[in-house]
Protein backbone atom coordinates (compact mmCIF):
# COMPACT_ATOMS: atom_id res chain seq x y z
CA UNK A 1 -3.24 -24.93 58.56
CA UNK A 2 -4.15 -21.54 57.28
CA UNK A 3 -0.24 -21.09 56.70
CA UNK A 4 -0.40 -24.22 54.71
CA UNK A 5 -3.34 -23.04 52.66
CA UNK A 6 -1.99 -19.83 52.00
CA UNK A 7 1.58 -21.01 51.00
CA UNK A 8 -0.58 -23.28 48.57
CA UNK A 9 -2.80 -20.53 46.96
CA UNK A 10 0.72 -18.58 46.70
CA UNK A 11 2.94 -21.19 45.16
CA UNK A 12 2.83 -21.16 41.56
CA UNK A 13 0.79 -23.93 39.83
CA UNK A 14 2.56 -26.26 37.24
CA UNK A 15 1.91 -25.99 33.29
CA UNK A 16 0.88 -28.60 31.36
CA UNK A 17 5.11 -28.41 30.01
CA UNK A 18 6.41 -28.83 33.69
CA UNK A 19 7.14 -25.26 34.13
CA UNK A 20 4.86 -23.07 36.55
CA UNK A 21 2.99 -20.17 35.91
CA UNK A 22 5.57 -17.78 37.00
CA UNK A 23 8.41 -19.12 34.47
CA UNK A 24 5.32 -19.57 31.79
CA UNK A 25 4.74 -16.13 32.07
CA UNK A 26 8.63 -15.28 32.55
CA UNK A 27 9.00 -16.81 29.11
CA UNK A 28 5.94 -15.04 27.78
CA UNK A 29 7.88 -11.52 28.53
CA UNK A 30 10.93 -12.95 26.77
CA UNK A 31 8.92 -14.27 23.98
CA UNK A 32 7.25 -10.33 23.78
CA UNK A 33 10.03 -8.87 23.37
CA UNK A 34 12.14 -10.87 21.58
CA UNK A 35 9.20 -10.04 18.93
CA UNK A 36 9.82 -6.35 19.40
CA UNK A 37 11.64 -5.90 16.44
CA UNK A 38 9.36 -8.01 13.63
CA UNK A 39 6.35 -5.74 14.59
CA UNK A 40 8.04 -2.42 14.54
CA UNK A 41 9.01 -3.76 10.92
CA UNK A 42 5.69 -4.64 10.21
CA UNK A 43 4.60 -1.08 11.78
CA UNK A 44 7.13 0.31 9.51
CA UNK A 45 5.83 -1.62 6.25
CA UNK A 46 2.07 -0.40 7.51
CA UNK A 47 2.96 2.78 7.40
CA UNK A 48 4.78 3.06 3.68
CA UNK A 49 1.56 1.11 2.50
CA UNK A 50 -0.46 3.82 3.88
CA UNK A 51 1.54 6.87 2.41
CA UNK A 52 1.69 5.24 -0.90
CA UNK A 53 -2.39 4.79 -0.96
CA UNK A 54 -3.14 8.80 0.24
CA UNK A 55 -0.46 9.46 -2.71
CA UNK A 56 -2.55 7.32 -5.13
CA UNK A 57 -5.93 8.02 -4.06
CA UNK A 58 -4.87 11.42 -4.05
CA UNK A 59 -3.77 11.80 -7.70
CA UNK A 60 -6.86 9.99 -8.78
CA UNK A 61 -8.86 12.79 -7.45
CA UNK A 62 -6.83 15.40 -8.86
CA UNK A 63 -7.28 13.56 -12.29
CA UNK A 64 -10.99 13.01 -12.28
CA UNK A 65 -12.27 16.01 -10.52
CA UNK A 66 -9.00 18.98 -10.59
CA UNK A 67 -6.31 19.64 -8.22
CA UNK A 68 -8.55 22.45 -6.39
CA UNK A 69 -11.87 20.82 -6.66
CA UNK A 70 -10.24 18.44 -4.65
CA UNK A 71 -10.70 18.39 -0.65
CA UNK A 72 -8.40 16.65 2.02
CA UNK A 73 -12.07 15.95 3.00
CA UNK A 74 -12.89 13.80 -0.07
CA UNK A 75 -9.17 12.36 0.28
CA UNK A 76 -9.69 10.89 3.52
CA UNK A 77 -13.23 10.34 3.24
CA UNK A 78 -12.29 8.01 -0.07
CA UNK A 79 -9.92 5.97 2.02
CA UNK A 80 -11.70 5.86 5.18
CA UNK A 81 -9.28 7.11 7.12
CA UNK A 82 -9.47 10.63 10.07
CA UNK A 83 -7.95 14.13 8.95
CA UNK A 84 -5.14 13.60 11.64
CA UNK A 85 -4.52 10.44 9.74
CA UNK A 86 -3.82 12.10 6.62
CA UNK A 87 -1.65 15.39 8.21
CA UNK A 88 0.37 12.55 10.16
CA UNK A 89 1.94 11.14 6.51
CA UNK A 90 1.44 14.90 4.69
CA UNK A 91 1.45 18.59 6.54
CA UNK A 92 -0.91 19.80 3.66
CA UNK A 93 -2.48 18.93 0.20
CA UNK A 94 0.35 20.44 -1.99
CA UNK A 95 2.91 18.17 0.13
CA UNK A 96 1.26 15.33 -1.88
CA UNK A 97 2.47 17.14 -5.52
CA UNK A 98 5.68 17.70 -3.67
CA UNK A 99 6.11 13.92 -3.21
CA UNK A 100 4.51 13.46 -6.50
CA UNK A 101 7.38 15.96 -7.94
CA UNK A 102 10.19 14.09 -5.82
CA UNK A 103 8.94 10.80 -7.87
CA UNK A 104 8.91 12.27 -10.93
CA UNK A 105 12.46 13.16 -10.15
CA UNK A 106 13.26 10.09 -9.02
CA UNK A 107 11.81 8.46 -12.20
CA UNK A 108 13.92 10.78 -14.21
CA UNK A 109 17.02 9.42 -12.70
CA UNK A 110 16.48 5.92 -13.05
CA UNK A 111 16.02 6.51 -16.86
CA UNK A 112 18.95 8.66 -17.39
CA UNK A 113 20.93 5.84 -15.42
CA UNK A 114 19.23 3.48 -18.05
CA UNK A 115 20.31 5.83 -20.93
CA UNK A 116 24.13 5.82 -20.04
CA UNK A 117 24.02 2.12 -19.44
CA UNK A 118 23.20 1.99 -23.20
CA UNK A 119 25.78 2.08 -25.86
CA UNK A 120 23.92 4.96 -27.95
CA UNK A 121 25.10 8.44 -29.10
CA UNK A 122 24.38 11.84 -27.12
CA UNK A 123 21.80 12.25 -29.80
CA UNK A 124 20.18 8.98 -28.86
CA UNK A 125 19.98 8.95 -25.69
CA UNK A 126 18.67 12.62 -25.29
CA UNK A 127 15.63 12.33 -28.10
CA UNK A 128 14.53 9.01 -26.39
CA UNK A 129 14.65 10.28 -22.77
CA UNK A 130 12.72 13.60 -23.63
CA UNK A 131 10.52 12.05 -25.96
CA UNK A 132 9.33 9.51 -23.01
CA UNK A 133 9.28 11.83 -20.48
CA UNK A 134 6.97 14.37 -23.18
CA UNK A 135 4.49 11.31 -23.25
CA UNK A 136 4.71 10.85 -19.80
CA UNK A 137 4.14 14.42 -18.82
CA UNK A 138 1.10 15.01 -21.72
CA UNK A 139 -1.05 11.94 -20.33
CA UNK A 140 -1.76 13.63 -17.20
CA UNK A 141 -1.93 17.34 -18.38
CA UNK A 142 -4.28 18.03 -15.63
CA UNK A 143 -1.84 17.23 -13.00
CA UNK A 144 0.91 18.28 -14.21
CA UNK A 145 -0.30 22.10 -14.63
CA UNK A 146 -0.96 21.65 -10.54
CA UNK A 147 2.40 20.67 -9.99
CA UNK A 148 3.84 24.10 -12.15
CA UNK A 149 1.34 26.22 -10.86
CA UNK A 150 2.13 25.20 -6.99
CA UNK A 151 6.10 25.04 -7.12
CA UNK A 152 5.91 21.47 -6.46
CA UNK A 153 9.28 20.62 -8.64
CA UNK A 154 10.60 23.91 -8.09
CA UNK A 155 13.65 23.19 -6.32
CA UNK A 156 13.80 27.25 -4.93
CA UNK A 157 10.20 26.89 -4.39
CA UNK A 158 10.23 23.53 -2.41
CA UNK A 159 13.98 23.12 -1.08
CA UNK A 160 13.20 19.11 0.39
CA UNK A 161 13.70 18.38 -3.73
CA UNK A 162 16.81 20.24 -4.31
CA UNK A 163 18.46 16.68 -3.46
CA UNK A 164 16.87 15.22 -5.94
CA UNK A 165 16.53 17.15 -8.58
CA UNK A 166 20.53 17.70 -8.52
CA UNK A 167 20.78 13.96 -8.58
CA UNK A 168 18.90 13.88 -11.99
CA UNK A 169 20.79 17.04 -13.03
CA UNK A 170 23.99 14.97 -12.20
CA UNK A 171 22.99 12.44 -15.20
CA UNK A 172 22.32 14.66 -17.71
CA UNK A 173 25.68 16.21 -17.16
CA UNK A 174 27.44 12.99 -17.44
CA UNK A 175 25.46 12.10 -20.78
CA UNK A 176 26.66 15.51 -21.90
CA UNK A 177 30.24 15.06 -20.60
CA UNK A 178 30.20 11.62 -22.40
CA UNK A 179 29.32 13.50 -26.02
CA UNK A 180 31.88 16.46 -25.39
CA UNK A 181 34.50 12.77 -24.66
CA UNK A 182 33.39 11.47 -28.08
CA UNK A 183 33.20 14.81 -30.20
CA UNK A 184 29.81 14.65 -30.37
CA UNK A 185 29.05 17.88 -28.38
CA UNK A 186 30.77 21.28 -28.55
CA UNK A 187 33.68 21.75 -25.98
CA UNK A 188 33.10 25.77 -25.77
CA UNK A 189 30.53 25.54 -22.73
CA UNK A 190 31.32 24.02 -19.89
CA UNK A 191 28.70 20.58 -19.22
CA UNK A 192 27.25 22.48 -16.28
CA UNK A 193 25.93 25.44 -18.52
CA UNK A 194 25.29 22.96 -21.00
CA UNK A 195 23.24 20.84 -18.93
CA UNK A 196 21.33 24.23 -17.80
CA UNK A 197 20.24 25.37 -21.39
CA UNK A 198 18.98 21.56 -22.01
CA UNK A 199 16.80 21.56 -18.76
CA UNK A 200 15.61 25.68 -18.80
CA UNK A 201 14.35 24.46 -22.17
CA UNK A 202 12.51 21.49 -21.03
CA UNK A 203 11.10 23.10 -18.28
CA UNK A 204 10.18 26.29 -20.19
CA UNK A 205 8.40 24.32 -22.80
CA UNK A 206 6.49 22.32 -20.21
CA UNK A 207 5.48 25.06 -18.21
CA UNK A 208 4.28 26.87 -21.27
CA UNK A 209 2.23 24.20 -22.55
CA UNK A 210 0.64 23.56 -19.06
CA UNK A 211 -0.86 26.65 -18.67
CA UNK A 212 -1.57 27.66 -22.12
CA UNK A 213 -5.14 26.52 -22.46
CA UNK A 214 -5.81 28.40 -25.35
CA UNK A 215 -2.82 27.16 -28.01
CA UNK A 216 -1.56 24.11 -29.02
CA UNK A 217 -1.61 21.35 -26.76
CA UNK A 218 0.45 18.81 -28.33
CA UNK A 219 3.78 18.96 -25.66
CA UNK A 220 5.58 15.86 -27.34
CA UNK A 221 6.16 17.97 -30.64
CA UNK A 222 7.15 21.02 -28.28
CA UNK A 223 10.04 18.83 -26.71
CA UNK A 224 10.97 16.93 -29.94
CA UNK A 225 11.46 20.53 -30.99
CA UNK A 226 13.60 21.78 -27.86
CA UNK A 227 15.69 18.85 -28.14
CA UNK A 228 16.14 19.67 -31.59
CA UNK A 229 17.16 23.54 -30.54
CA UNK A 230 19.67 22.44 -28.64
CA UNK A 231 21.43 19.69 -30.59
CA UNK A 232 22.01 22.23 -33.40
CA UNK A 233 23.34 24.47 -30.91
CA UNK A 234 25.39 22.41 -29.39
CA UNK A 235 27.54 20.85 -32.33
CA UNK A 236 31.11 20.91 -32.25
C-alpha cells in the first residue's frame, strides 16, 4: 500500500489539456526558449532607446546650463537612472559629443547624398549644403564650441570618427568630381586637394566663430563667404 501511495504522489498529474505536468512543463521549456530570440530583440531595442535618451537629455543640459556646468551627476539624476548605468552606454561625458560629432557626420552625408541626387550645378549644390549646415551649426552655438574645444569631430583627435568623417569627405569629392566632368570646376587640382581646401575652410571658419566671443557672431555670412572663396578659386 505505501508502494501504491508513493507511485501515486510520484506519477505526474493530468492537465486540464490531457497532458501531465511533466510534458506541461516540458512544453513550457520549449515554449522559453523558443522565445529566446524576440526578447534579446526587445533587449536590444531597450537598449538603443536608452542610449538615444542619455544622448538627448544630455545635449539639453549642455544647452541650458554649458557643456562644463554640466555633471554626469545631473545627467543621470535627470533620467533616473545609476552612474554605472550611464558609463555602461558612454566611458565618459565627452563620449556623448563624440557620438554627437559622429551624427553630425552622419547628417552631413545623408545631405550630400541628397545633393547629388539633385540635378543642380556644383555651385548649387555646394551654397545650399553649407548654407544649411551654417544654420544648423549657429542654432546651437553653445554646443557646438564644446564639440571644437574637446576634439569631438576631430578625426586625429577622436580616431572611432575617422570612418565617418571620410564617408562624408567621400561626397564632397564626388560633387567636386561631377563639376570638374561638366567644366564647371578647374581640372588643375586634383578633387582630393580640392575637396581639402573646401572642408579646411569650413572648419576653419567654424572653429573661429565658436570661440571668438568677442567678434562677430553671425557664422551663416562667414560660410556664405568661404563658399564664395572657393568657387572663385576654383573656376576653370
Amino acid at each position: 500500500m505505501r508502494r501504491a501511495k508513493t507511485a501515486a504522489r510520484r506519477s505526474p498529474l493530468p492537465t486540464h489539456d490531457g497532458t501531465n505536468n511533466s510534458e506541461a512543463s516540458n512544453n513550457g521549456r520549449g515554449r522559453s526558449t523558443a522565445g529566446k530570440e524576440p526578447t534579446a530583440g526587445l533587449r536590444e531595442r531597450k537598449k538603443a532607446r536608452l542610449r538615444q535618451q542619455i544622448v538627448e537629455t544630455a545635449l539639453h543640459l549642455f544647452r541650458q546650463r554649458g557643456y562644463e556646468n554640466t555633471r554626469i551627476d545631473d545627467i543621470v539624476h535627470t533620467l533616473e537612472i545609476s552612474q554605472p548605468t550611464f558609463f555602461r552606454y558612454f566611458p565618459s561625458k565627452d563620449a556623448v559629443l563624440r557620438e554627437v560629432g559622429r551624427r553630425a557626420f552622419a547628417r552631413q552625408a545623408e545631405s550630400l547624398k541628397s545633393e547629388l541626387s539633385t540635378k543642380a550645378t556644383t555651385e548649387q549644390r555646394l551654397r545650399r549644403f553649407y548654407e544649411t549646415l551654417g544654420n544648423t551649426t549657429e542654432v546651437g552655438r553653445p554646443l557646438w564650441q564644446a564639440v571644437i574645444l574637446a576634439g569631438a569631430m576631430d578625426p586625429v583627435r577622436s580616431p572611432e570618427l575617422r570612418g565617418a568623417e571620410a564617408a562624408t569627405v567621400s561626397l564632397l569629392r564626388e560633387i567636386i568630381a561631377e563639376g570638374q566632368k561638366n567644366g564647371e570646376i578647374t581640372r588643375d587640382f586634383p578633387v582630393v586637394h580640392l575637396a581639402e581646401f573646401m572642408e579646411g575652410l569650413f572648419n576653419t571658419v567654424v572653429r573661429q566663430w565658436a570661440v571668438d566671443l568677442t567678434g562677430p557672431h553671425k557664422l551663416t555670412e562667414r560660410v556664405r563667404n568661404a563658399v564664395e572663396f572657393f568657387l572663385r578659386g576654383a573656376k576653370p
